[in-house]
Protein backbone atom coordinates (compact mmCIF):
# COMPACT_ATOMS: atom_id res chain seq x y z
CA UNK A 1 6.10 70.89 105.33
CA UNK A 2 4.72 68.82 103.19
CA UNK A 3 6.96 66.39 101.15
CA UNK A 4 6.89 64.76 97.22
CA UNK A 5 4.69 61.75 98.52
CA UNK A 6 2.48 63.64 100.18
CA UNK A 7 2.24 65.87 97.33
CA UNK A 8 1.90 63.03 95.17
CA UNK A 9 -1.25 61.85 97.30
CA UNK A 10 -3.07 64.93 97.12
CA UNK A 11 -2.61 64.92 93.13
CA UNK A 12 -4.09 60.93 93.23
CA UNK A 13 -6.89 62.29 96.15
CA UNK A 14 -8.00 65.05 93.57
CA UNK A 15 -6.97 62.66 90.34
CA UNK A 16 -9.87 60.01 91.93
CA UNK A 17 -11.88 62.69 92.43
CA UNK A 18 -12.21 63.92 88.92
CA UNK A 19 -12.85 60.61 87.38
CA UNK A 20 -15.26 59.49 90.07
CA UNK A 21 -17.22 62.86 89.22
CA UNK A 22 -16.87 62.51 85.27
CA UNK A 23 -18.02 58.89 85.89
CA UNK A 24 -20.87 59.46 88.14
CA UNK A 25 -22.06 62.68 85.48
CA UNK A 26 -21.64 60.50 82.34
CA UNK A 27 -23.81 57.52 84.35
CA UNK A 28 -26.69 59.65 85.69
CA UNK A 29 -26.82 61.48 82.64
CA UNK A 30 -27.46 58.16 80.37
CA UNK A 31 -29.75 56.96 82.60
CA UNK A 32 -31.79 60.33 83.15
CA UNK A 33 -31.88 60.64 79.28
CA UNK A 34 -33.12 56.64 79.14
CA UNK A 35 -36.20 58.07 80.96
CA UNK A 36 -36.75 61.14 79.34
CA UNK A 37 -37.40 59.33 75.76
CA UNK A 38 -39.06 56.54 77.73
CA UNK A 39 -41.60 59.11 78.89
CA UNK A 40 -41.66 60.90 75.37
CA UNK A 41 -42.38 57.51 73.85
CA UNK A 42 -45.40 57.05 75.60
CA UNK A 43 -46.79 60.79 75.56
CA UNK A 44 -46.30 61.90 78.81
CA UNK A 45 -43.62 64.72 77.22
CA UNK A 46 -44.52 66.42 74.87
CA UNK A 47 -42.07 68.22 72.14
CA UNK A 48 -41.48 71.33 74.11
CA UNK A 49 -40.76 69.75 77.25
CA UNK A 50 -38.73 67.55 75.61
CA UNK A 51 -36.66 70.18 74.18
CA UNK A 52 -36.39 72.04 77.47
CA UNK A 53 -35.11 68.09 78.72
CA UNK A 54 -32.56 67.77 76.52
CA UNK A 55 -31.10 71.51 76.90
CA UNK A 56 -30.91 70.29 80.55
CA UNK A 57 -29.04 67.00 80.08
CA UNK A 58 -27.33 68.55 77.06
CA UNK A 59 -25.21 70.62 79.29
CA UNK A 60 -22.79 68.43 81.35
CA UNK A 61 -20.10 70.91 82.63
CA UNK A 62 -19.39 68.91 85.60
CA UNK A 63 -18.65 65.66 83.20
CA UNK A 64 -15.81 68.31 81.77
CA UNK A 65 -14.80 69.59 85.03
CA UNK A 66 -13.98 65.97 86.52
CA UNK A 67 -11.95 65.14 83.46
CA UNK A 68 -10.48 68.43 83.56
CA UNK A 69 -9.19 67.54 87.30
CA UNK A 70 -8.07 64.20 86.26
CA UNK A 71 -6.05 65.14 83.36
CA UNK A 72 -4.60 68.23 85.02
CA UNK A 73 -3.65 65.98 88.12
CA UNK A 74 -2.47 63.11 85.84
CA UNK A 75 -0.01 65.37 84.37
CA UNK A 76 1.24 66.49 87.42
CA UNK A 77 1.37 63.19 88.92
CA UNK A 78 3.41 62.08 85.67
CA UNK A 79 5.65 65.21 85.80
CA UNK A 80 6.37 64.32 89.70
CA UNK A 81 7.19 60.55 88.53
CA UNK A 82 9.29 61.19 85.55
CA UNK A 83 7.47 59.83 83.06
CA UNK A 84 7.46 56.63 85.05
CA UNK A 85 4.40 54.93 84.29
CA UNK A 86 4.42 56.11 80.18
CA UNK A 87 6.09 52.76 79.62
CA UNK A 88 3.68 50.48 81.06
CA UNK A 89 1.24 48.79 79.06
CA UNK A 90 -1.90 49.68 81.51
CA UNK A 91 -1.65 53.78 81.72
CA UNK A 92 -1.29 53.26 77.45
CA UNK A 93 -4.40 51.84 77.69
CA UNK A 94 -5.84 54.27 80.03
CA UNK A 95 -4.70 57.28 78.16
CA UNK A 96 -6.22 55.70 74.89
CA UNK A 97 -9.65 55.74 77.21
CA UNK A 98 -9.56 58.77 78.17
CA UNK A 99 -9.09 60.06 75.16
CA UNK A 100 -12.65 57.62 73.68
CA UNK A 101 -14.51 59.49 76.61
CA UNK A 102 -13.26 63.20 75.39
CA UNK A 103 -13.56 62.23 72.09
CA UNK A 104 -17.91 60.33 72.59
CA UNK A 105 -18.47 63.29 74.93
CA UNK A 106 -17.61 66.23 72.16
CA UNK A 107 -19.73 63.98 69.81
CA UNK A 108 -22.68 63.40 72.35
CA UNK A 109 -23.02 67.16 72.74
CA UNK A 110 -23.16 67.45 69.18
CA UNK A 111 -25.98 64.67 68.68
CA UNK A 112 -27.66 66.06 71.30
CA UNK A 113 -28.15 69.43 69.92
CA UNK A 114 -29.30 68.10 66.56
CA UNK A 115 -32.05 65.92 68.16
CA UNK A 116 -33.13 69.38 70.21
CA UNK A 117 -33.00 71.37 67.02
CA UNK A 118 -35.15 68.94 65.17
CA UNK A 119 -37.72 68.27 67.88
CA UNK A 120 -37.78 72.14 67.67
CA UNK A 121 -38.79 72.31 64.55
CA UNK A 122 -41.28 69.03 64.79
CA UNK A 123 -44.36 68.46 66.69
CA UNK A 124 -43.65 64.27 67.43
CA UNK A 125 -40.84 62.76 67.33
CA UNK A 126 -39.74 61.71 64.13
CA UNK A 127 -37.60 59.25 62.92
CA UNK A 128 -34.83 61.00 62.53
CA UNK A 129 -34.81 61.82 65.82
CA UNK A 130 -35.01 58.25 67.22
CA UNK A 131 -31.94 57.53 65.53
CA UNK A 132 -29.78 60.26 67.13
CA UNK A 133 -30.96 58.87 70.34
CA UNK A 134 -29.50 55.52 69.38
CA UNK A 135 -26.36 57.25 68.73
CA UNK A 136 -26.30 58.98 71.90
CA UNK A 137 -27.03 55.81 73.58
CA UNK A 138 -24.51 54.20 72.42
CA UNK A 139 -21.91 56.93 72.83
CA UNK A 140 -23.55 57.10 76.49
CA UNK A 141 -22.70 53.46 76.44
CA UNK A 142 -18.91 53.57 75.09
CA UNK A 143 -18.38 56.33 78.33
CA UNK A 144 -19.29 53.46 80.83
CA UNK A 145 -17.26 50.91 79.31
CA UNK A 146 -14.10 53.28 79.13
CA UNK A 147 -14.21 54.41 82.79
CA UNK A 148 -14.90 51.20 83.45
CA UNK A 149 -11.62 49.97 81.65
CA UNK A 150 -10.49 53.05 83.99
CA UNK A 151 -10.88 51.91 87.07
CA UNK A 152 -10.26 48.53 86.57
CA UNK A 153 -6.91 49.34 85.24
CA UNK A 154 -6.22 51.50 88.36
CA UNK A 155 -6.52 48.16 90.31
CA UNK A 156 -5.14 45.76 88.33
CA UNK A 157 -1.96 47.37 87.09
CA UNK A 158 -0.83 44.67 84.43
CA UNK A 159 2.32 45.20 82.07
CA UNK A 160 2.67 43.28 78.96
């Protein structure tokens, strides 16, 4: 039979899971799109393949299904604790980065789909276009940093 602290570590097993997926998506993803303008840049993509690219890396279910598992499990884990850790200065700063990688992922899928819609619409990459990459660069960027933060707090559990 299996007891609360048992139950507790399979809610922490699957909780590490989910981040270590959403983390490992949101990584490969930035640096798979790095290379797909690097090769656009120099002409070995051209506008239709790019397009086709970016529908590709566009669609990052399994980023939303590792922060789906985390969330879910982090809830459960809380409900199990009583609210226990809601206090303490680290999780507050953990839920504030989850919330920065919901919040730059929503966005990133949005910037994403107007740079595929305009390189529809363009034969060469325009301007405009380079500038939603910045902007999904440095989305991509903020991501790291936060599960960074992440997993740093989940080792270094300070309190105020």
């Amino acid at each position: 039979m299996l007891t609360m602290a048992d139950i507790l570590k399979l809610f922490l097993t699957i909780h590490i899971i989910g981040l270590a997926t959403s983390a490992g998506g949101v990584v490969t993803g930035y640096l798979n799109l790095k290379r797909v303008w690097r090769f656009s840049a120099i002409g070995h993509i051209n506008a239709s393949q790019l397009q086709i690219l970016l529908i590709l890396l566009a669609s990052r279910w399994y980023v939303w299904v590792g922060l789906g598992l985390s969330i879910i499990s982090g809830a459960a884990m809380m409900h199990m604790a009583y609210s226990a850790f809601m206090g303490q200065l680290w999780f507050q700063v953990k839920l504030v980065a989850i919330l920065i990688i919901v919040s730059t992922e929503v966005a990133r899928g949005i910037y994403v789909r107007k740079a595929r819609k305009m390189i529809a619409n363009q034969p060469a990459v325009s301007a405009e276009v380079i500038s939603l990459k910045t902007i999904i660069d440095v989305l991509s960027f903020i991501q790291i940093v936060s599960f960074l933060l992440i997993f740093v707090l989940a080792v270094f559990r300070f309190d105020r």
